[in-house]
C-alpha atoms as a PDB file:
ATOM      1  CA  UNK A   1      -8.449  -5.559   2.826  1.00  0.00           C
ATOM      2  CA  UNK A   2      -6.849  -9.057   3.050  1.00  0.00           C
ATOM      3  CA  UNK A   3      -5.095 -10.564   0.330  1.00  0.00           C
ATOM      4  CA  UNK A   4      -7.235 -13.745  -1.069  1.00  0.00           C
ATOM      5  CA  UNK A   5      -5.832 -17.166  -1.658  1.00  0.00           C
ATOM      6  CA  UNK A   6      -7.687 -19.244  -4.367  1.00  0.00           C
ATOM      7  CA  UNK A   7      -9.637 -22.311  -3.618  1.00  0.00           C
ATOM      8  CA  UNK A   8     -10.043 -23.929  -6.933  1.00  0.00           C
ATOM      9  CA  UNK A   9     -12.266 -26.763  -5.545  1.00  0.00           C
ATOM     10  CA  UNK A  10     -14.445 -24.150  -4.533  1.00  0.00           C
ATOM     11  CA  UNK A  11     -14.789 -22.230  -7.888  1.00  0.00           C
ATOM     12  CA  UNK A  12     -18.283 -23.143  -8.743  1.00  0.00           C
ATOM     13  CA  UNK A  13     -20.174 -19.829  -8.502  1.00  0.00           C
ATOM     14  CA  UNK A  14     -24.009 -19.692 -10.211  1.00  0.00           C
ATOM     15  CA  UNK A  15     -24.966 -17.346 -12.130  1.00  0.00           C
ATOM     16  CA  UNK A  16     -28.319 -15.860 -11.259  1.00  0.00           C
ATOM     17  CA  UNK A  17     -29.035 -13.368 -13.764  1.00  0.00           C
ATOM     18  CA  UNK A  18     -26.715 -11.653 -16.916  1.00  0.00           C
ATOM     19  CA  UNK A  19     -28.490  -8.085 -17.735  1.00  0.00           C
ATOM     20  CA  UNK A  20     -26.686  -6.238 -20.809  1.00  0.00           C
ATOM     21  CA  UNK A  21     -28.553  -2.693 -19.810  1.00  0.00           C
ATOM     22  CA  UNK A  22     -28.587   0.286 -21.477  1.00  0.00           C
ATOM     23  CA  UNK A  23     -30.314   3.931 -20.771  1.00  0.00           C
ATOM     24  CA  UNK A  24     -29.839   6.975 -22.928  1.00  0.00           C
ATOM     25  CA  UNK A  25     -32.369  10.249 -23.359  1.00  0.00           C
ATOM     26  CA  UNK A  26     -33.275   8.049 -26.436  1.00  0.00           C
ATOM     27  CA  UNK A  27     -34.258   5.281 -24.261  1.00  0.00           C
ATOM     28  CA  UNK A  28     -35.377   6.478 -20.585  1.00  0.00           C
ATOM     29  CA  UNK A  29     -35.274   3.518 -18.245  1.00  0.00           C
ATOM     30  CA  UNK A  30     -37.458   3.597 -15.090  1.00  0.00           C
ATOM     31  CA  UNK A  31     -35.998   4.478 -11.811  1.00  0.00           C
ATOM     32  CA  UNK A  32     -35.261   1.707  -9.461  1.00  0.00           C
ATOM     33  CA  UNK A  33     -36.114   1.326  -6.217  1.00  0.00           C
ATOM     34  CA  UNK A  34     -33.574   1.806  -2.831  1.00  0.00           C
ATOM     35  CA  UNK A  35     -32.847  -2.034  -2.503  1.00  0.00           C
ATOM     36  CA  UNK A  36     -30.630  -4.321  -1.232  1.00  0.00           C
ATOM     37  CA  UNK A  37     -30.013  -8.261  -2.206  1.00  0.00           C
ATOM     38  CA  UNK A  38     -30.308 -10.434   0.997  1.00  0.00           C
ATOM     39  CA  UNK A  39     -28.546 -13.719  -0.667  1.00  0.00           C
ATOM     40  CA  UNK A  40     -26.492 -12.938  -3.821  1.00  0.00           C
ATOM     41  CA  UNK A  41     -24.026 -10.523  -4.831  1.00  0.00           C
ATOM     42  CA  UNK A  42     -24.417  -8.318  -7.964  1.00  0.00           C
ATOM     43  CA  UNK A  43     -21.833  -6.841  -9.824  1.00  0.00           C
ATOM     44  CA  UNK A  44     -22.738  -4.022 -12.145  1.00  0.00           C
ATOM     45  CA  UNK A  45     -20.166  -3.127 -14.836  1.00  0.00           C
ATOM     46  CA  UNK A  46     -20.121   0.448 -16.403  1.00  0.00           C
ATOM     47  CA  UNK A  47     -18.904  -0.402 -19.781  1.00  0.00           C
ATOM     48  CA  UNK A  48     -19.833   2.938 -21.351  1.00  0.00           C
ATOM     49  CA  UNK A  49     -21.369   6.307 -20.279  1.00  0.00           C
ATOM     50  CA  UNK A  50     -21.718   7.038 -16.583  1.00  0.00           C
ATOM     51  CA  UNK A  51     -24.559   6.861 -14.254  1.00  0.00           C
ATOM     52  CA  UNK A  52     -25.293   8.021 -10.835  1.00  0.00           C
ATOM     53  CA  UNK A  53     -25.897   5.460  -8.124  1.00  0.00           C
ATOM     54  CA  UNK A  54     -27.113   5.875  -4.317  1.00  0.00           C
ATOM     55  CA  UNK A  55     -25.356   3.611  -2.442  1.00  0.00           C
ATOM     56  CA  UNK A  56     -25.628   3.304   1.268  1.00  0.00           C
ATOM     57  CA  UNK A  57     -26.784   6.541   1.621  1.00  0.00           C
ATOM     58  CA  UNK A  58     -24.459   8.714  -0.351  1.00  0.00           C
ATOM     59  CA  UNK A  59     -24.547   9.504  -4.283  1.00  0.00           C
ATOM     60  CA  UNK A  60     -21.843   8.192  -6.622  1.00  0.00           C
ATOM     61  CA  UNK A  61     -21.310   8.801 -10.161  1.00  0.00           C
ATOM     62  CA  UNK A  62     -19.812   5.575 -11.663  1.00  0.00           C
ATOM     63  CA  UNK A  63     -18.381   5.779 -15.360  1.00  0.00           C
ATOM     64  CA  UNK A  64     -16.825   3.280 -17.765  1.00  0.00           C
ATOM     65  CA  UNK A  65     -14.005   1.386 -16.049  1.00  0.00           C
ATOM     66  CA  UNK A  66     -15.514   0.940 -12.768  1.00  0.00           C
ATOM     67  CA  UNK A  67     -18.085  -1.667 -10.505  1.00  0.00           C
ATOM     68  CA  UNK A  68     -20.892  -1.555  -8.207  1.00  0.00           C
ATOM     69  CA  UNK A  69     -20.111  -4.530  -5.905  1.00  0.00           C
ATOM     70  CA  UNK A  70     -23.092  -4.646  -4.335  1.00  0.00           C
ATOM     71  CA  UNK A  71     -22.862  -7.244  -1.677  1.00  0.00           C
ATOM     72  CA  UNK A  72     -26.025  -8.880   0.391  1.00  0.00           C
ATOM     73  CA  UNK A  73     -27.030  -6.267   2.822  1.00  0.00           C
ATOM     74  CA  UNK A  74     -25.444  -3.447   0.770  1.00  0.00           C
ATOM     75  CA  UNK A  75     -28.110  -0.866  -0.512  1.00  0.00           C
ATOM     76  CA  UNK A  76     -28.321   0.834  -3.616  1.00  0.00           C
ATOM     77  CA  UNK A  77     -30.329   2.280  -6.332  1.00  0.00           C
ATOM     78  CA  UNK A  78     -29.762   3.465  -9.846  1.00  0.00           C
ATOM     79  CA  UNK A  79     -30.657   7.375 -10.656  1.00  0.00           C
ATOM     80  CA  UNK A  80     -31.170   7.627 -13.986  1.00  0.00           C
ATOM     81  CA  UNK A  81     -31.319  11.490 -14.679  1.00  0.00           C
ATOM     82  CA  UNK A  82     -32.713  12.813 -17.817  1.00  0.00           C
ATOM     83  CA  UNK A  83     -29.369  12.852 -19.873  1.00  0.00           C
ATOM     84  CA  UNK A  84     -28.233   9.720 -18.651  1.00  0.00           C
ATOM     85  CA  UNK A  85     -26.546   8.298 -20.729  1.00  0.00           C
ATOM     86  CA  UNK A  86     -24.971   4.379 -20.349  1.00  0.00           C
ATOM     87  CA  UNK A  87     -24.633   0.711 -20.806  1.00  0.00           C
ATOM     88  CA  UNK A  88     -24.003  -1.627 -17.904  1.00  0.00           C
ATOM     89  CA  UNK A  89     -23.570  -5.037 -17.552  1.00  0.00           C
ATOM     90  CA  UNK A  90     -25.289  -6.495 -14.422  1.00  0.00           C
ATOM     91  CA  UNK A  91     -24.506 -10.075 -13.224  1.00  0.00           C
ATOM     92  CA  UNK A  92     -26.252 -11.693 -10.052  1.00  0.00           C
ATOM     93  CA  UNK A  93     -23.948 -14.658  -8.437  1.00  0.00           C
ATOM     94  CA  UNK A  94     -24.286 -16.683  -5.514  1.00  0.00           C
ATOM     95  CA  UNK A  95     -22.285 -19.527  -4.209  1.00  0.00           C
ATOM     96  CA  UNK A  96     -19.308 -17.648  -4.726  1.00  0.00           C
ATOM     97  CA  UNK A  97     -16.932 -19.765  -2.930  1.00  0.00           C
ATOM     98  CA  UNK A  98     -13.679 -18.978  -4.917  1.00  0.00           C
ATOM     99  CA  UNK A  99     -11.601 -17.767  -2.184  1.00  0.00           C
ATOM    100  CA  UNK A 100     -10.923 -19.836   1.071  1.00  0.00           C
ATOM    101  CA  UNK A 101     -10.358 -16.709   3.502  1.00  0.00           C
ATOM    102  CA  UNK A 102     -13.386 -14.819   2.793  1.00  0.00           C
ATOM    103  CA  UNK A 103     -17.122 -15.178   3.455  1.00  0.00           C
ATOM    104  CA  UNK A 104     -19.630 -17.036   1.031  1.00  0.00           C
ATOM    105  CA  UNK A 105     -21.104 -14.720  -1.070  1.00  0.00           C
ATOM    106  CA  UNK A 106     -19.211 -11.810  -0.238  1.00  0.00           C
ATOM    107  CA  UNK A 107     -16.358  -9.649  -1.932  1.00  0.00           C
ATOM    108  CA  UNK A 108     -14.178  -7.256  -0.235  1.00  0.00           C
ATOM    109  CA  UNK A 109     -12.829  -4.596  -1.548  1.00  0.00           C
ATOM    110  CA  UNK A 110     -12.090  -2.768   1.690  1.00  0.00           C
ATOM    111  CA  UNK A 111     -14.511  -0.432   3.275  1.00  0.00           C
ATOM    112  CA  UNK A 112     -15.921   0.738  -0.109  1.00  0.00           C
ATOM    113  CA  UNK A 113     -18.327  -0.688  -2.659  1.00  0.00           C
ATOM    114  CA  UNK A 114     -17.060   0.566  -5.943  1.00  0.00           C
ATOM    115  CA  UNK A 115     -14.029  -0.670  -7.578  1.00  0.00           C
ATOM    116  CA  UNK A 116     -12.286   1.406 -10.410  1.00  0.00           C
ATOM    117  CA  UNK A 117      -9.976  -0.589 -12.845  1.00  0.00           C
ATOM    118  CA  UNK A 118      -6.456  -0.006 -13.601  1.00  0.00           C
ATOM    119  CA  UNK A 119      -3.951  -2.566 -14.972  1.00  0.00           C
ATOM    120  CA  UNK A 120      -6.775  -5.234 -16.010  1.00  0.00           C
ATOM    121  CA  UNK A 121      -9.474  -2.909 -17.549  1.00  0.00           C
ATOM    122  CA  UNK A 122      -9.126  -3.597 -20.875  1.00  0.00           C
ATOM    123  CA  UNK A 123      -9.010  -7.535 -20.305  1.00  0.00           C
ATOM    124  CA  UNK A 124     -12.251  -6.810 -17.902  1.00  0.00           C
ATOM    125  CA  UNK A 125     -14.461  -4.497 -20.470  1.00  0.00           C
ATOM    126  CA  UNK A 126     -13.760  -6.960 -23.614  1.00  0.00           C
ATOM    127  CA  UNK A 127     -14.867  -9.910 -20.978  1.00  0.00           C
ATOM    128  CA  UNK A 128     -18.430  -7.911 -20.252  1.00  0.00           C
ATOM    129  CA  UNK A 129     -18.721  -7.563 -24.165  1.00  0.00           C
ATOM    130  CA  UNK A 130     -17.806 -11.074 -24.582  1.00  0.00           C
ATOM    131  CA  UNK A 131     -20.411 -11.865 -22.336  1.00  0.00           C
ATOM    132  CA  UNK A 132     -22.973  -9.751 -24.209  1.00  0.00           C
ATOM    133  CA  UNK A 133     -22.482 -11.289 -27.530  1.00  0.00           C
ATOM    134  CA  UNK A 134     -22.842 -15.023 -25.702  1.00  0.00           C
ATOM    135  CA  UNK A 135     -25.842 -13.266 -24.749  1.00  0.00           C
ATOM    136  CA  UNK A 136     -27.209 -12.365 -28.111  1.00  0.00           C
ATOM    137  CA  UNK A 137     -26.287 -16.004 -29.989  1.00  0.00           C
ATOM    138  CA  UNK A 138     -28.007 -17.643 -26.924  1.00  0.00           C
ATOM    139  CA  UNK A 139     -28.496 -21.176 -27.707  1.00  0.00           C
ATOM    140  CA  UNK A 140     -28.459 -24.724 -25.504  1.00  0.00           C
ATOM    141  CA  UNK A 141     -24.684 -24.989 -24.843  1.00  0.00           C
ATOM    142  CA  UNK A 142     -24.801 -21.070 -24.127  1.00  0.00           C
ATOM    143  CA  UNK A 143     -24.976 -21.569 -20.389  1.00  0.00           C
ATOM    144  CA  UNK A 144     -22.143 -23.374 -20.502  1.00  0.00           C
ATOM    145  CA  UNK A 145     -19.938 -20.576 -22.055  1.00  0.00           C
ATOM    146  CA  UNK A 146     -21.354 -18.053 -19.976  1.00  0.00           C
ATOM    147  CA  UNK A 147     -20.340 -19.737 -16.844  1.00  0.00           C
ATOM    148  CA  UNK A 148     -16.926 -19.848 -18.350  1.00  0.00           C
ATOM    149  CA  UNK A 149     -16.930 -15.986 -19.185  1.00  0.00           C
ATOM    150  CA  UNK A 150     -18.264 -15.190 -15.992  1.00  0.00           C
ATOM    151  CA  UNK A 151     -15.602 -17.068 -13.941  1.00  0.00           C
ATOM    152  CA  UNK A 152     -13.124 -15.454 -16.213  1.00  0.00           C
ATOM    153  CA  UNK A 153     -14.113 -12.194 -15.298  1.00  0.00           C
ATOM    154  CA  UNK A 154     -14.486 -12.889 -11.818  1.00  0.00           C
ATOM    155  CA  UNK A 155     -10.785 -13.960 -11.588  1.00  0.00           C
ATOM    156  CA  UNK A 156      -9.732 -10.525 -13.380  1.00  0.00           C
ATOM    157  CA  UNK A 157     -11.436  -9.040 -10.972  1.00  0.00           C
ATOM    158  CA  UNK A 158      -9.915 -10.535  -8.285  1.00  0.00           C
ATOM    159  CA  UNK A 159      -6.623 -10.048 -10.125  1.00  0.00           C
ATOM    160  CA  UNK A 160      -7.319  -5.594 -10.109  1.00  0.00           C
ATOM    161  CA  UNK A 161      -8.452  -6.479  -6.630  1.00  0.00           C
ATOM    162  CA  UNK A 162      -5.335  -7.695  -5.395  1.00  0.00           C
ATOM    163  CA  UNK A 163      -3.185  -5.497  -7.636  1.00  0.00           C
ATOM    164  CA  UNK A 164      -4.966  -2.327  -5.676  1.00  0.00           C
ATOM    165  CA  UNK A 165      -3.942  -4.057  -2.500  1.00  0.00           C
ATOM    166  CA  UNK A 166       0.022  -4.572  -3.907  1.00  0.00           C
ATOM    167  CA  UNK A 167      -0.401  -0.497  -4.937  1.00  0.00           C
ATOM    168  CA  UNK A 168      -1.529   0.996  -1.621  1.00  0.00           C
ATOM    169  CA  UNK A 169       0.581  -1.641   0.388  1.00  0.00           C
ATOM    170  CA  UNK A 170       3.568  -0.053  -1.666  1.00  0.00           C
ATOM    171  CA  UNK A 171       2.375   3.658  -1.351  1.00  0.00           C
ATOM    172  CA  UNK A 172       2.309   2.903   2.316  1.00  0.00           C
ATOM    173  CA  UNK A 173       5.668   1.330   2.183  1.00  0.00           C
ATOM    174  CA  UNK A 174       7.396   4.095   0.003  1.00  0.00           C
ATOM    175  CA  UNK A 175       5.879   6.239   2.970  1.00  0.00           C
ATOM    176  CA  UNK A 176       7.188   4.534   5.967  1.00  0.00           C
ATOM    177  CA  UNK A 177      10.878   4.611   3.878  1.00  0.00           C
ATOM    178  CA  UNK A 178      10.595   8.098   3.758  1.00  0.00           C
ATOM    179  CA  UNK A 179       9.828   8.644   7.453  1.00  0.00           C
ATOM    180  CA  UNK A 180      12.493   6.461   8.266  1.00  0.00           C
ATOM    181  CA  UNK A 181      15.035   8.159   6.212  1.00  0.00           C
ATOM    182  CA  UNK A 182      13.988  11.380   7.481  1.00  0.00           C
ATOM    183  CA  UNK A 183      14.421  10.295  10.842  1.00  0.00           C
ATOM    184  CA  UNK A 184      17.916   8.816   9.932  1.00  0.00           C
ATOM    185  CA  UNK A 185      18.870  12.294   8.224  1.00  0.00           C
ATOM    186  CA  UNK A 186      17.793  14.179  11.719  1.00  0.00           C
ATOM    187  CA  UNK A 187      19.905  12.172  13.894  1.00  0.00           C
ATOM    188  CA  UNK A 188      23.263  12.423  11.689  1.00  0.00           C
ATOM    189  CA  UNK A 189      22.627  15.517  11.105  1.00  0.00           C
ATOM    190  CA  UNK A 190      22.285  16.201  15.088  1.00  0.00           C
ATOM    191  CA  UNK A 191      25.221  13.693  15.440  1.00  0.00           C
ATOM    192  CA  UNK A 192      27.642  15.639  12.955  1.00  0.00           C
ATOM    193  CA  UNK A 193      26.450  18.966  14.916  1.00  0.00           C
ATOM    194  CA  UNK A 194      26.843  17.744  18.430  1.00  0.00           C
ATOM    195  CA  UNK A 195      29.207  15.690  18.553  1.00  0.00           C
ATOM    196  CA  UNK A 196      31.362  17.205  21.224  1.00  0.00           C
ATOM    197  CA  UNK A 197      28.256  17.077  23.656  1.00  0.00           C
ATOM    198  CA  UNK A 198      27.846  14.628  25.810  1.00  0.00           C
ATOM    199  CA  UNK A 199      25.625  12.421  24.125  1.00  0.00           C
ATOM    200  CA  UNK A 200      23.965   8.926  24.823  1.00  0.00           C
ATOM    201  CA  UNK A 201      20.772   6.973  23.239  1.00  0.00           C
ATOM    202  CA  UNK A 202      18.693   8.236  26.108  1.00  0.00           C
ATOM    203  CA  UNK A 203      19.634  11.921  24.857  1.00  0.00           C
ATOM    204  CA  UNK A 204      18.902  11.338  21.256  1.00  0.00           C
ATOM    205  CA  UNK A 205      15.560   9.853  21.971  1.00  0.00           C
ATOM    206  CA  UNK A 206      14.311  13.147  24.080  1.00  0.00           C
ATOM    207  CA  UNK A 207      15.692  14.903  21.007  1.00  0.00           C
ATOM    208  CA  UNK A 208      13.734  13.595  18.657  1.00  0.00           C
ATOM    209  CA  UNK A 209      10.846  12.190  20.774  1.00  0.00           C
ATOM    210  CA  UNK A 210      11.183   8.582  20.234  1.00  0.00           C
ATOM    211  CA  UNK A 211      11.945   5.651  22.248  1.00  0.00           C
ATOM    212  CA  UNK A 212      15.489   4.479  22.370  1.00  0.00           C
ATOM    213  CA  UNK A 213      14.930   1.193  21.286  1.00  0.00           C
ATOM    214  CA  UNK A 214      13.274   2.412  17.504  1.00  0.00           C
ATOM    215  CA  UNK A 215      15.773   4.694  17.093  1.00  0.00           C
ATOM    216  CA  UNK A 216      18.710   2.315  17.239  1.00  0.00           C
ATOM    217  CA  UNK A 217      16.193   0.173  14.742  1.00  0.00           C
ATOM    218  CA  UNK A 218      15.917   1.920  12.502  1.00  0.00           C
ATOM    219  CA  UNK A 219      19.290   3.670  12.401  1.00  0.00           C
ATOM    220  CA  UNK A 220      21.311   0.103  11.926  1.00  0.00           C
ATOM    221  CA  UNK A 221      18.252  -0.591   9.249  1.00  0.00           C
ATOM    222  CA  UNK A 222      19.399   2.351   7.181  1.00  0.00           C
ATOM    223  CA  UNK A 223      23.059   3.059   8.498  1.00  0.00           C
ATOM    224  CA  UNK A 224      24.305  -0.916   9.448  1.00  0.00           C
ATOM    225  CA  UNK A 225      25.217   0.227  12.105  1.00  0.00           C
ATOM    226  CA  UNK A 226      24.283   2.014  15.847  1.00  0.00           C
ATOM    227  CA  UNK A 227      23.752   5.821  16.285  1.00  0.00           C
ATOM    228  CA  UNK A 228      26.213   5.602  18.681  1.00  0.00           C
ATOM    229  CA  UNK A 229      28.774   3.882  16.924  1.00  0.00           C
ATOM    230  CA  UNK A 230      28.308   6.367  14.236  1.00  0.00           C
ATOM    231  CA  UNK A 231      28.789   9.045  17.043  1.00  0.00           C
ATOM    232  CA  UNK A 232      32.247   7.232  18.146  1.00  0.00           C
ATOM    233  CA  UNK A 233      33.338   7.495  14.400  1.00  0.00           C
ATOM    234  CA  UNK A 234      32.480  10.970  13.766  1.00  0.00           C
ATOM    235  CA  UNK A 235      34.808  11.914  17.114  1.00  0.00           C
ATOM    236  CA  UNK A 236      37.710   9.740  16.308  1.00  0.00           C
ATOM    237  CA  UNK A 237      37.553  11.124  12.581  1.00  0.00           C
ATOM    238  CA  UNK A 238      37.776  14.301  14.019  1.00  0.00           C
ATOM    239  CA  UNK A 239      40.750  13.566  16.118  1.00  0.00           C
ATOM    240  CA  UNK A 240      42.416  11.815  14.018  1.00  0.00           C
ATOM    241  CA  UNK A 241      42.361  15.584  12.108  1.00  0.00           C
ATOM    242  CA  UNK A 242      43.376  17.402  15.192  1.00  0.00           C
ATOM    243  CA  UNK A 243      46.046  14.864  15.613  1.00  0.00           C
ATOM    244  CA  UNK A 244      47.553  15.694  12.180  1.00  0.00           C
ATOM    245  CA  UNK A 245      47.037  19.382  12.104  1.00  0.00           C
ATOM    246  CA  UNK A 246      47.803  20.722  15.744  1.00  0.00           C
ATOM    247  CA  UNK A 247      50.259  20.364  18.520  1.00  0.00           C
ATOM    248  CA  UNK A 248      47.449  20.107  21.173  1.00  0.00           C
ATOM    249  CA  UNK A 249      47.968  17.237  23.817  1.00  0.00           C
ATOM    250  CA  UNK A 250      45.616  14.019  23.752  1.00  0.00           C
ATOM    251  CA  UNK A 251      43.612  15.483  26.951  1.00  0.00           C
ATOM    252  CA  UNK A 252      42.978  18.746  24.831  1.00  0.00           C
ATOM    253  CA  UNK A 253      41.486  17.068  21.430  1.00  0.00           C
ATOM    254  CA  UNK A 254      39.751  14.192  23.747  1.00  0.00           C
ATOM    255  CA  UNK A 255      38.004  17.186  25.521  1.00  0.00           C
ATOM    256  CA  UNK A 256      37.157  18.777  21.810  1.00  0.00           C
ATOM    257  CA  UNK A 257      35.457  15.580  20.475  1.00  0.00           C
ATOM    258  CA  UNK A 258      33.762  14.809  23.589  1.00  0.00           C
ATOM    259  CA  UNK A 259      35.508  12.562  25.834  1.00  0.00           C
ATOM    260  CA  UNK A 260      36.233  13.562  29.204  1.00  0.00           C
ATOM    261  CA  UNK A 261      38.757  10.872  30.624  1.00  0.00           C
ATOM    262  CA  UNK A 262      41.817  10.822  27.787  1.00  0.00           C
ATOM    263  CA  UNK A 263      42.734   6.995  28.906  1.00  0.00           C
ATOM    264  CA  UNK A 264      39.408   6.175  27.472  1.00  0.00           C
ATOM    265  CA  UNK A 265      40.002   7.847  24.450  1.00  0.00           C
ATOM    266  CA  UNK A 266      43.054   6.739  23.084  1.00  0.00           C
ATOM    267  CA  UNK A 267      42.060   3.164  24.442  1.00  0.00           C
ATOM    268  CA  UNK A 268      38.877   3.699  21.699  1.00  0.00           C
ATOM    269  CA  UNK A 269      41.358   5.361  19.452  1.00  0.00           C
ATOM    270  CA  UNK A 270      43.755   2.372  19.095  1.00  0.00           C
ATOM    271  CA  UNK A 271      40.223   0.036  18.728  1.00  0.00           C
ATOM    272  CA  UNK A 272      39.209   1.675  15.753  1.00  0.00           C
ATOM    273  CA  UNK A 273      42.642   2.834  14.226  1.00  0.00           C
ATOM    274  CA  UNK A 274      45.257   0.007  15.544  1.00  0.00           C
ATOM    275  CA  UNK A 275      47.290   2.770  16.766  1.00  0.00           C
ATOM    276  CA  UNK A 276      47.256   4.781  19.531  1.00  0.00           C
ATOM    277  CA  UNK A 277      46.868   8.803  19.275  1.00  0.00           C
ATOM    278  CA  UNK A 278      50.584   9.428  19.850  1.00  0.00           C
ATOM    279  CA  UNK A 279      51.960   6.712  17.117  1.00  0.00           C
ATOM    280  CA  UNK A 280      49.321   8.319  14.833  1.00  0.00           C
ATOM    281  CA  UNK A 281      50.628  11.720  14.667  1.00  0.00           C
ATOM    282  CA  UNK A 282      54.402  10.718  14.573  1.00  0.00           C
ATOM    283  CA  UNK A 283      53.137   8.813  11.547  1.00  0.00           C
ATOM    284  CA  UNK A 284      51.670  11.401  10.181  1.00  0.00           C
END
């Protein structure tokens, strides 16, 4: 679902039709037939009760707090079972030009056609009733008001549109942190375990089954730094231990932490410490 901009110039919808409708055992309503609307959109409003809908095909129960956007070309009937019991508020609208990235007429909600409300629902039910009692008092400047509720409503709808968008874009987000910090875990973990292997980027990425170039992404996204930098620290850490502690030669603890040539290792050792191995364990 795309986010939608706001057009103001273009906020000028008509309102076709405002039905406050109720059904109860009390007051059976007749079934309606399988339809769809070719040219406007209606938006039906479950502001008490529930009642079961077929939409495209497949039954829905829709209770207080949610809306049937039915959209032109969208089918959809009301079932109205014996104990039915609810109040909806129908609107028809065309010329819905609100929002410059979307289609006339048309309001997208993803690839669904009922909308359930969260952080606006409140603000949206007392709109419907507002719109009800406008109903009621009709009287000559009445359309004017009703236009006024009506775009009001339509821009908190758009508002619990865009704040399910935020939601699942966050979900998804929260998700992809996860994965990477899993994957960051895995390859320290390996790191810390390994380290006296020989180990390059090519080898971690057969490890773990990923290409070289994501893992060092997303490593220096998490760590700040490269996997294999962290590598080089882990085995100089670990000299610099063996250095204090034991009496072995530099060829001996370059061969435990993984390096094979001992020139290259005490030229990486003096890089990172400003000392080479021998000054460091007279110092210490």
């Amino acid at each position: 679902m795309n986010k939608v901009h706001a057009n103001i110039d273009c906020y000028n919808p008509q309102i076709l039709f405002v039905i406050d409708g109720w059904c109860s055992p009390e007051i059976p309503v007749p079934e309606t037939n399988y339809h769809c609307h070719e040219d406007f959109i209606e938006l039906s409003f479950i502001t008490s009760g529930s009642v079961d809908y077929l939409i495209e095909g497949e039954k829905y129960t829709l209770k207080k707090g949610q809306v049937l956007i039915s959209n032109p070309g969208v089918y959809h009937q009301e079932l109205f079972e014996a104990n039915t019991n609810c109040r909806e508020l129908h609107i028809g609208l065309t010329n819905l030009n609100l929002f410059s990235n979307v289609k006339k007429d048309y309001i997208d909600i993803g690839n669904k056609n009922v909308l359930t409300f969260t952080k606006y629902k409140d603000e949206i039910l007392k709109s419907c009733l507002e719109i009800v009692e406008e109903q009621k008092t009709y009287n000559q400047t009445s359309p004017f008001m009703l236009k006024s509720l009506v775009m009001k409503l339509l821009v908190l709808l758009y508002r619990e549109i865009n704040e399910e968008d935020t939601t699942r874009d966050s979900k998804e987000f929260s998700f992809k942190s996860r994965e990477k910090k899993a994957l960051v875990e895995s390859i320290t973990k390996y790191l810390t375990e390994n380290y006296t292997e020989d180990i390059s980027l090519y080898t971690l990425s057969k490890n773990m089954y990923l290409s070289p170039v994501y893992i060092s992404k997303i490593f220096k996204e998490l760590m700040g730094d490269s996997p294999i930098n962290y590598l080089i620290q882990i085995r100089l850490s670990k000299a610099k231990e063996l250095l204090a502690d034991s009496k072995l030669s530099i060829k001996s603890i370059a061969k435990m932490v993984g390096y094979s040539d001992p020139y290259y290792f005490s030229k990486l050792y003096k890089k990172y410490y400003g000392v080479s191995p021998n000054k460091s364990r007279n110092a210490s």
